[in-house]
C-alpha atoms as a PDB file:
ATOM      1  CA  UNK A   1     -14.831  27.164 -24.612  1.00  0.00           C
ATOM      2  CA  UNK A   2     -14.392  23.682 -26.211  1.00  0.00           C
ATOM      3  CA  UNK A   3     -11.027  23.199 -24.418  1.00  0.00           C
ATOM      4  CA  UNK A   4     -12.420  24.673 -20.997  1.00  0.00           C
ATOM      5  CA  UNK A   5     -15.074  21.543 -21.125  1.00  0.00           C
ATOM      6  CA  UNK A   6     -12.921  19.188 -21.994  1.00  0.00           C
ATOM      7  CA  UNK A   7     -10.499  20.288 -19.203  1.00  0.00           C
ATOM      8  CA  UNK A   8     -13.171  20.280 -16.865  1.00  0.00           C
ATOM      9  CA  UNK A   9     -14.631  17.108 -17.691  1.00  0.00           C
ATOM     10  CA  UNK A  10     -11.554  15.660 -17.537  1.00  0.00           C
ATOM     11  CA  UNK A  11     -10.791  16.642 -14.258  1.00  0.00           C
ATOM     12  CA  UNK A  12     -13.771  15.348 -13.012  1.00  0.00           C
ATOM     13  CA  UNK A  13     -13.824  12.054 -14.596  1.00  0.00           C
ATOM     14  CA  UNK A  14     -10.387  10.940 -13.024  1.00  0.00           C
ATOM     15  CA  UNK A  15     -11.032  11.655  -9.561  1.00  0.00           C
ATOM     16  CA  UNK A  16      -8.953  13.770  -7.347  1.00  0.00           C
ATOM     17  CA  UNK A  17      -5.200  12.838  -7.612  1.00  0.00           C
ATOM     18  CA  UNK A  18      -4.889  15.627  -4.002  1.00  0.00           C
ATOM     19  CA  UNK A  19      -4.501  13.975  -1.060  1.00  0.00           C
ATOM     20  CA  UNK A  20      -3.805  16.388   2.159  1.00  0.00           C
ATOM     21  CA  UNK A  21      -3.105  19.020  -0.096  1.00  0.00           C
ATOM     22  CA  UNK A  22      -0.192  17.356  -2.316  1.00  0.00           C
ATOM     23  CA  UNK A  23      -0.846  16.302  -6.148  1.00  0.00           C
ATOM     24  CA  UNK A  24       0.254  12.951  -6.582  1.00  0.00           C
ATOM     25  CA  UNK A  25       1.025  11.324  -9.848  1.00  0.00           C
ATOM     26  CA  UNK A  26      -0.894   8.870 -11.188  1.00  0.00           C
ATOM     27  CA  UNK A  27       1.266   6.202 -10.738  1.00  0.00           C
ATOM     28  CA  UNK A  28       1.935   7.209  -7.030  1.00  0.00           C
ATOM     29  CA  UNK A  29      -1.798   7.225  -6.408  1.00  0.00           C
ATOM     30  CA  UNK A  30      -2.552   3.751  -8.069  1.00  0.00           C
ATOM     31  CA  UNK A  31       0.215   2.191  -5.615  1.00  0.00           C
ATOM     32  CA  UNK A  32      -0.993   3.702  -2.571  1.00  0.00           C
ATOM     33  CA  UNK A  33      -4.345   2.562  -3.197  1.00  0.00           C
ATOM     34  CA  UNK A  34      -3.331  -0.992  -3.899  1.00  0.00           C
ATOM     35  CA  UNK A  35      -0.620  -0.669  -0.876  1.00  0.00           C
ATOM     36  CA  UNK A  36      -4.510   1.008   0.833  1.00  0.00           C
ATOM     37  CA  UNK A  37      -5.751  -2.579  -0.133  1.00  0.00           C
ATOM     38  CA  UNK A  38      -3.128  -4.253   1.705  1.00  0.00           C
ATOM     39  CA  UNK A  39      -0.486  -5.439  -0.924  1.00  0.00           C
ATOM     40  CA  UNK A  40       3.254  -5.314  -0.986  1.00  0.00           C
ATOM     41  CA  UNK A  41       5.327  -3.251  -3.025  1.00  0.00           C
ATOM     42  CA  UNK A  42       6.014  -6.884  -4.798  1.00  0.00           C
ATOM     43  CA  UNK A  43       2.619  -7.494  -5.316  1.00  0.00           C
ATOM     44  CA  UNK A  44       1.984  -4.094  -6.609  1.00  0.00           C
ATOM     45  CA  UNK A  45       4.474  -4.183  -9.036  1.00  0.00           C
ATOM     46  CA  UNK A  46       3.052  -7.645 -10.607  1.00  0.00           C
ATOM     47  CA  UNK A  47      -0.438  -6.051 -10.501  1.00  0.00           C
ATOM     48  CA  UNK A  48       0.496  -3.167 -12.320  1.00  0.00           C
ATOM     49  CA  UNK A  49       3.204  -4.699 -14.584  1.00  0.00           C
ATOM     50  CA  UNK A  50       6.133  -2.887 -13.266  1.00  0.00           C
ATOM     51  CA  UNK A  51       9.234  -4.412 -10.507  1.00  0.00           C
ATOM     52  CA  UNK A  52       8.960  -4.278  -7.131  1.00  0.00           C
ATOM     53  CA  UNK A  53      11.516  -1.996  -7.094  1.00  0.00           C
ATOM     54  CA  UNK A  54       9.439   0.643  -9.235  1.00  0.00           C
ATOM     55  CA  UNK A  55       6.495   0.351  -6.867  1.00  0.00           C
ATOM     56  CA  UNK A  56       8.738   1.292  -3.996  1.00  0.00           C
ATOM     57  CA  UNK A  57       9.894   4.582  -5.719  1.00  0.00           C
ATOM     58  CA  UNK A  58       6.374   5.288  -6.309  1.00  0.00           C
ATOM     59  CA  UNK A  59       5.264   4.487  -2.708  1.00  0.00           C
ATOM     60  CA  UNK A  60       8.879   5.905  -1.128  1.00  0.00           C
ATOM     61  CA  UNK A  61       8.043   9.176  -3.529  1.00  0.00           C
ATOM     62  CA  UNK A  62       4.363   9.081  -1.798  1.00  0.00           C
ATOM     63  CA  UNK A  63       5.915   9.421   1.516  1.00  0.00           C
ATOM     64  CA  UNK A  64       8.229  11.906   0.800  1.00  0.00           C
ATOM     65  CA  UNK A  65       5.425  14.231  -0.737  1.00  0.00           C
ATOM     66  CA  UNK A  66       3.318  13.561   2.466  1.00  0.00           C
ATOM     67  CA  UNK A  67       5.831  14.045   4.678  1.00  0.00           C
ATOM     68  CA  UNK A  68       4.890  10.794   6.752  1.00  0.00           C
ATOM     69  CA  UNK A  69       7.387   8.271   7.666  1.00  0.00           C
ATOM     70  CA  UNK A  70       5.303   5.041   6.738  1.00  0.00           C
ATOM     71  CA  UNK A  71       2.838   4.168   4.058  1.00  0.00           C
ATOM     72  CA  UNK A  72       0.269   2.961   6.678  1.00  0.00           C
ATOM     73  CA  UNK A  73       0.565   6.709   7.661  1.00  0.00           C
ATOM     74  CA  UNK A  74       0.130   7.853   3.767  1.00  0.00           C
ATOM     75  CA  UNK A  75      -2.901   5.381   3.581  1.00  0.00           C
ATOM     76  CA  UNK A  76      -4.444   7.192   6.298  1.00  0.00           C
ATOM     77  CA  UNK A  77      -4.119  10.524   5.074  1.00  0.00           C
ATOM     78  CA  UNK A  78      -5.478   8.793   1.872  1.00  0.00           C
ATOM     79  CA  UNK A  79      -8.393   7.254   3.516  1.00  0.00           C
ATOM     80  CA  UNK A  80      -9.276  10.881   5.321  1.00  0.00           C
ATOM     81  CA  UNK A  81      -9.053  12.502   1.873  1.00  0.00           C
ATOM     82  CA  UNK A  82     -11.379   9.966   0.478  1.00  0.00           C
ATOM     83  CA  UNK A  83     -13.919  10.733   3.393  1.00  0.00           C
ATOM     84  CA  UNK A  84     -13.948  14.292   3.166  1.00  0.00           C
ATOM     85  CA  UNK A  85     -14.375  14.129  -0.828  1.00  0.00           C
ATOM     86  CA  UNK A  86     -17.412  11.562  -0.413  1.00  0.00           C
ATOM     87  CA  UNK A  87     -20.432  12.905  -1.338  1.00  0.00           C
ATOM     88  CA  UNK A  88     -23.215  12.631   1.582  1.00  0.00           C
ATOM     89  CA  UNK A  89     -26.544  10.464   0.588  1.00  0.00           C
END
């Protein structure tokens, strides 16, 4: 039972890594948000401590699993997944 809770809570305490159906990593969901926030793969990668050339993989890897053929369109899909998971006041 112990390990159901913790699994559970868990879950719920990190948010939904699921946008438009596909499980992204955590990595691949912390550079869409930033790219979301308007920042280059550069930027990313100084944010996060990683090269520019690892936030790309991340971000290329994002598009790839969404099956879109720019990040703008990923960051939509993100920003509809966000909507629909928002609770209602």
């Amino acid at each position: 039972m112990a390990i159901y809770f913790h699994r559970h809570a868990k879950r719920l305490l990190q948010g939904s890594r699921v946008v438009h159906g596909v499980t992204l990593t955590r990595r691949e969901l912390q550079c869409l948000e930033w790219a979301a926030r308007g920042m280059s793969a550069r930027n990313i990668g100084q944010t996060l401590g990683i090269t520019r050339r690892t936030a790309a993989f991340h971000l290329d890897n994002v598009r790839m699993k969404l099956d879109v053929r720019t990040i703008q369109q990923a960051v939509a899909l993100l920003a509809e997944a966000r909507a629909l998971h928002r609770p209602e006041a």
